[in-house]
Structures are given as structure tokens and as C-alpha cells.
N, C-alpha and C. Protein backbone atom coordinates (compact mmCIF):
# COMPACT_ATOMS: atom_id res chain seq x y z
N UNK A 1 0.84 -1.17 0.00
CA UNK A 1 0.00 0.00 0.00
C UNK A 1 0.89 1.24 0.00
N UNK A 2 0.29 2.03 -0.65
CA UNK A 2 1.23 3.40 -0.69
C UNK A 2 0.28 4.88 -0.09
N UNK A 3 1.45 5.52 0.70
CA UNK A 3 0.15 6.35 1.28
C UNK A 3 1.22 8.17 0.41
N UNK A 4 0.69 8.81 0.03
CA UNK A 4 1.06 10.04 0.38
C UNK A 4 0.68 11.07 0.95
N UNK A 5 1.62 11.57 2.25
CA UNK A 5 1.13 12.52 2.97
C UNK A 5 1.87 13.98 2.98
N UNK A 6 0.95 15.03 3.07
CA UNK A 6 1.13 16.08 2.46
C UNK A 6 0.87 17.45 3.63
N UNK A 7 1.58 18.30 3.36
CA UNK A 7 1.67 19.43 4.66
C UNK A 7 2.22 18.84 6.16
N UNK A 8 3.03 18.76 6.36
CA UNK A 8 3.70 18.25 7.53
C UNK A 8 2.75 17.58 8.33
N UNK A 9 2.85 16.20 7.78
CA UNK A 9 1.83 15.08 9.06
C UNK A 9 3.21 14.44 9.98
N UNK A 10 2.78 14.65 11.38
CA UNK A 10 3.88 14.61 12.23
C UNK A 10 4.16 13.00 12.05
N UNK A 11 6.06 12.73 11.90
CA UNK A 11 6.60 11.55 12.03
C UNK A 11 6.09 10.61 12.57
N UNK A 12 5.70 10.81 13.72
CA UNK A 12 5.17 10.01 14.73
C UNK A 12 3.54 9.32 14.02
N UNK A 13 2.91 9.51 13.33
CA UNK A 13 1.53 9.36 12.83
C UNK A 13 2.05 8.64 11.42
N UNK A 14 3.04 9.42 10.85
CA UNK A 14 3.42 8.25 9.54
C UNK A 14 4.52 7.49 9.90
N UNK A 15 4.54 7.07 11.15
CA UNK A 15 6.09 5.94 12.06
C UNK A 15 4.46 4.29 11.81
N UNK A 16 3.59 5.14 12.32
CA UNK A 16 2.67 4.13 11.82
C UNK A 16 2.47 3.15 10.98
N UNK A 17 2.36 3.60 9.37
CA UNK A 17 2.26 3.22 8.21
C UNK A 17 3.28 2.76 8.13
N UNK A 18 4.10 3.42 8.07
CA UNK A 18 5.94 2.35 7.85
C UNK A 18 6.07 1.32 8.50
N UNK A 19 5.86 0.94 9.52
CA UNK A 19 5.80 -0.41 10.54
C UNK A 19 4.45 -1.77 10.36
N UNK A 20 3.48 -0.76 9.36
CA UNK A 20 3.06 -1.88 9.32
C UNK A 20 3.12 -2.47 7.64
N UNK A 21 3.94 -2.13 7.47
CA UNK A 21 4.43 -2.23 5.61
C UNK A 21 4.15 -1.16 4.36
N UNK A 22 3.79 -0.25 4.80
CA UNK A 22 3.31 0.81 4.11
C UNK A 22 4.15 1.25 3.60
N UNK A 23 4.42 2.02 2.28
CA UNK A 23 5.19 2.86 0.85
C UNK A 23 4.75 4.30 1.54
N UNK A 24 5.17 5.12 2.42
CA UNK A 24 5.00 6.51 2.69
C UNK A 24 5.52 7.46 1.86
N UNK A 25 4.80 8.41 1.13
CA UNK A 25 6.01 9.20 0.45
C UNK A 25 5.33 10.65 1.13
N UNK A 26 6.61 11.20 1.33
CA UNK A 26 6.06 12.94 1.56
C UNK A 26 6.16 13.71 0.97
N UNK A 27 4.91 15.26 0.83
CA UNK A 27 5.06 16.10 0.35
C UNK A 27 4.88 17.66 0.53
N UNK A 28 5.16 18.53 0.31
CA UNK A 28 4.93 19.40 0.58
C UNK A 28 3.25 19.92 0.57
N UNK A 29 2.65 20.89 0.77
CA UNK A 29 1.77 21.09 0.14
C UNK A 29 1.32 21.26 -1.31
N UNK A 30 0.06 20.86 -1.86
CA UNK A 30 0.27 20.91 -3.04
C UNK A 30 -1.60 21.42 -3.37
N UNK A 31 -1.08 22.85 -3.85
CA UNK A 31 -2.11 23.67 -4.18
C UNK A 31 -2.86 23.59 -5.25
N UNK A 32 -2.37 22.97 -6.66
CA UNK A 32 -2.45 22.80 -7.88
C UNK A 32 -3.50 21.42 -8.21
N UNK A 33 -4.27 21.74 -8.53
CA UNK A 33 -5.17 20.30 -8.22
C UNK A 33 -4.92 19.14 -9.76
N UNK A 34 -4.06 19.86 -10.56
CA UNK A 34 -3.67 19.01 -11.73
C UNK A 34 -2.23 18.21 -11.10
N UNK A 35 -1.97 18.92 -10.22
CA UNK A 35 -0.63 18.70 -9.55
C UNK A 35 -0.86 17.57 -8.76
N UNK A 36 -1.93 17.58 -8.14
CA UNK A 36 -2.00 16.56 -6.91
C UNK A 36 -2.49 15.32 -7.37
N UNK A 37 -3.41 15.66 -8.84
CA UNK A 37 -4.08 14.74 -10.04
C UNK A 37 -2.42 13.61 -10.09
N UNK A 38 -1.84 14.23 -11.02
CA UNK A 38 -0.74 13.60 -10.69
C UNK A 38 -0.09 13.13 -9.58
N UNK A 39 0.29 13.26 -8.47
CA UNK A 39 0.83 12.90 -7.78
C UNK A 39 0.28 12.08 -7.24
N UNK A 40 -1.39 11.31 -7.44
CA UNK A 40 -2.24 10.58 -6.51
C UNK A 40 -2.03 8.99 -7.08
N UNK A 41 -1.10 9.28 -8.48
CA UNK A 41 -1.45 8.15 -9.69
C UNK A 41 -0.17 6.44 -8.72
N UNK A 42 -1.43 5.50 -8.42
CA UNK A 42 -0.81 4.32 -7.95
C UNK A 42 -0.72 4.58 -5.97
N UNK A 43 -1.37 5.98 -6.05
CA UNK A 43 -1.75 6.20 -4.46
C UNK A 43 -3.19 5.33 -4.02
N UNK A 44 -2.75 4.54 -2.79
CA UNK A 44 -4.09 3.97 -1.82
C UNK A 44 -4.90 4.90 -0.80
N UNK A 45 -3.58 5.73 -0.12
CA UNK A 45 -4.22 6.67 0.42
C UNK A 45 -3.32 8.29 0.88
N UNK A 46 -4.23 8.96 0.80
CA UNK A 46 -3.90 10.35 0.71
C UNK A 46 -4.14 10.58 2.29
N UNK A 47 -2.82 11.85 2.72
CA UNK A 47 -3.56 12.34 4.29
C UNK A 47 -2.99 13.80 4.05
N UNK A 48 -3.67 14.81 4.68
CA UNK A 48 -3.74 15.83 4.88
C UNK A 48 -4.12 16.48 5.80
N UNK A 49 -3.59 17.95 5.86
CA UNK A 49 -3.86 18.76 6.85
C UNK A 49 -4.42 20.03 6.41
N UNK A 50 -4.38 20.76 6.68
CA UNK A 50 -5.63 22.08 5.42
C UNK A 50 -4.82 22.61 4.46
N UNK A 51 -3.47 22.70 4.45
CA UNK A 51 -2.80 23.07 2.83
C UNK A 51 -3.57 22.40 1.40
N UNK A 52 -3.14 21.44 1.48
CA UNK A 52 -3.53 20.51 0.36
C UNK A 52 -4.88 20.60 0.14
N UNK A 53 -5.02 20.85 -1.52
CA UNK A 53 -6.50 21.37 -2.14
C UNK A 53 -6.98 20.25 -3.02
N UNK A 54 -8.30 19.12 -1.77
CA UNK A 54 -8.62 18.43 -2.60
C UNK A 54 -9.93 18.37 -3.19
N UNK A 55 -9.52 18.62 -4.27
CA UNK A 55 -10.87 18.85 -4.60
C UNK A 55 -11.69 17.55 -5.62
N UNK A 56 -12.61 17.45 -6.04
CA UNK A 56 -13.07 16.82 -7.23
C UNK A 56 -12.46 16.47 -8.39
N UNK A 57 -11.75 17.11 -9.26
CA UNK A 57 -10.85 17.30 -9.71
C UNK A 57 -9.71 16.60 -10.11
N UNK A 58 -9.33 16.87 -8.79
CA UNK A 58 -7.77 15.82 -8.23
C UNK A 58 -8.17 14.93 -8.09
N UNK A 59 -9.02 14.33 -7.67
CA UNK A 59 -9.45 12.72 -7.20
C UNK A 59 -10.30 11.72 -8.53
N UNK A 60 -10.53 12.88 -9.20
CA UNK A 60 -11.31 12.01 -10.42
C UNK A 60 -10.95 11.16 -10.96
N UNK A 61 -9.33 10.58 -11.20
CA UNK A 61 -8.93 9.52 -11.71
C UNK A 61 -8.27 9.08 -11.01
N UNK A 62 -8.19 9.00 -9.66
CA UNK A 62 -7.53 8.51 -8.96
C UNK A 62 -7.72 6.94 -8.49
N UNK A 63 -7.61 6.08 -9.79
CA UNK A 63 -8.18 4.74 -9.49
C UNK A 63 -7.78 3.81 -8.58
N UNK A 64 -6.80 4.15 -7.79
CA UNK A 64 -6.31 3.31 -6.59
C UNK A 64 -6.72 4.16 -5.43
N UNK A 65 -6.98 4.94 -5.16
CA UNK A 65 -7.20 5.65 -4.03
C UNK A 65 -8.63 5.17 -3.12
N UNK A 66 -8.44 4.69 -1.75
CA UNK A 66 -9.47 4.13 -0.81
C UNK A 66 -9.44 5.18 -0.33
N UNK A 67 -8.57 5.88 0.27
CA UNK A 67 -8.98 6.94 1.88
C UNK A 67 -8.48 8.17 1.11
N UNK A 68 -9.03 9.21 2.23
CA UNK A 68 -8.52 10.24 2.73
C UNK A 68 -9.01 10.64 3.42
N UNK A 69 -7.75 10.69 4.01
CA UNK A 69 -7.65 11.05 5.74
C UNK A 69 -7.17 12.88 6.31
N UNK A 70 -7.51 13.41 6.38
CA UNK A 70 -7.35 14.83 7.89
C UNK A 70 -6.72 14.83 8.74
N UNK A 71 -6.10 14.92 9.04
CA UNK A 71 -5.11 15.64 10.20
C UNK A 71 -5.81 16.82 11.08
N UNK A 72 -5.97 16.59 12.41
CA UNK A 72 -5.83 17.91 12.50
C UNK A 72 -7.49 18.70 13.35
């Protein structure tokens, strides 16, 4: 499973996912919703904190994606 998490989700919360076999990748915030379109491609799950703009958009082809998750 691959998660990407975006706007500083504290270590300790993605120490989680890594231990239990999880692909974590991090990112900055990402405002651009063609941007995040991309970046979601072969993602299971997305987490965020209020930077990251998800909208409709971004998620429309996001054919692997189960969650998203909030922070916060």
C-alpha cells in the first residue's frame, strides 16, 4: 500500500504506516489540483492537513485511491 502525505503530518503518525508495511512518500503542500491529479497516480491513500486542495478534480482519476484522511 502506498500512502502520500502532504503538509507536515507529524513523524510520529506516519512511524505508523511504515511499521506496518506501508510505501509513505512525503510532500509538501500541493495547491495545484492538476498537480495533486498527478501525484495521486498508484496512491491507496492520501492524508492531509488544510494546505492541500482536494478537490473533485484531483481525485477524479484517482483509481487506486481508498482513503482520505485529515489531520488535524
Amino acid at each position: 500500500m502506498k500512502v502520500l502525505a502532504c503538509d507536515g503530518i507529524h513523524e510520529d503518525g506516519l512511524a505508523l504506516f511504515r511499521e506496518a508495511g506501508w510505501d509513505v512518500e512525503v510532500s509538501d503542500p500541493i495547491k495545484d489540483p492538476a498537480h495533486l491529479a498527478r501525484a495521486l497516480e498508484g496512491v491507496d491513500a492520501l492524508l492531509v492537513r488544510s494546505s492541500t486542495l482536494v478537490t473533485a478534480e484531483a481525485i477524479a482519476n484517482a483509481k487506486q485511491l481508498k482513503v482520505i484522511g485529515r489531520a488535524g
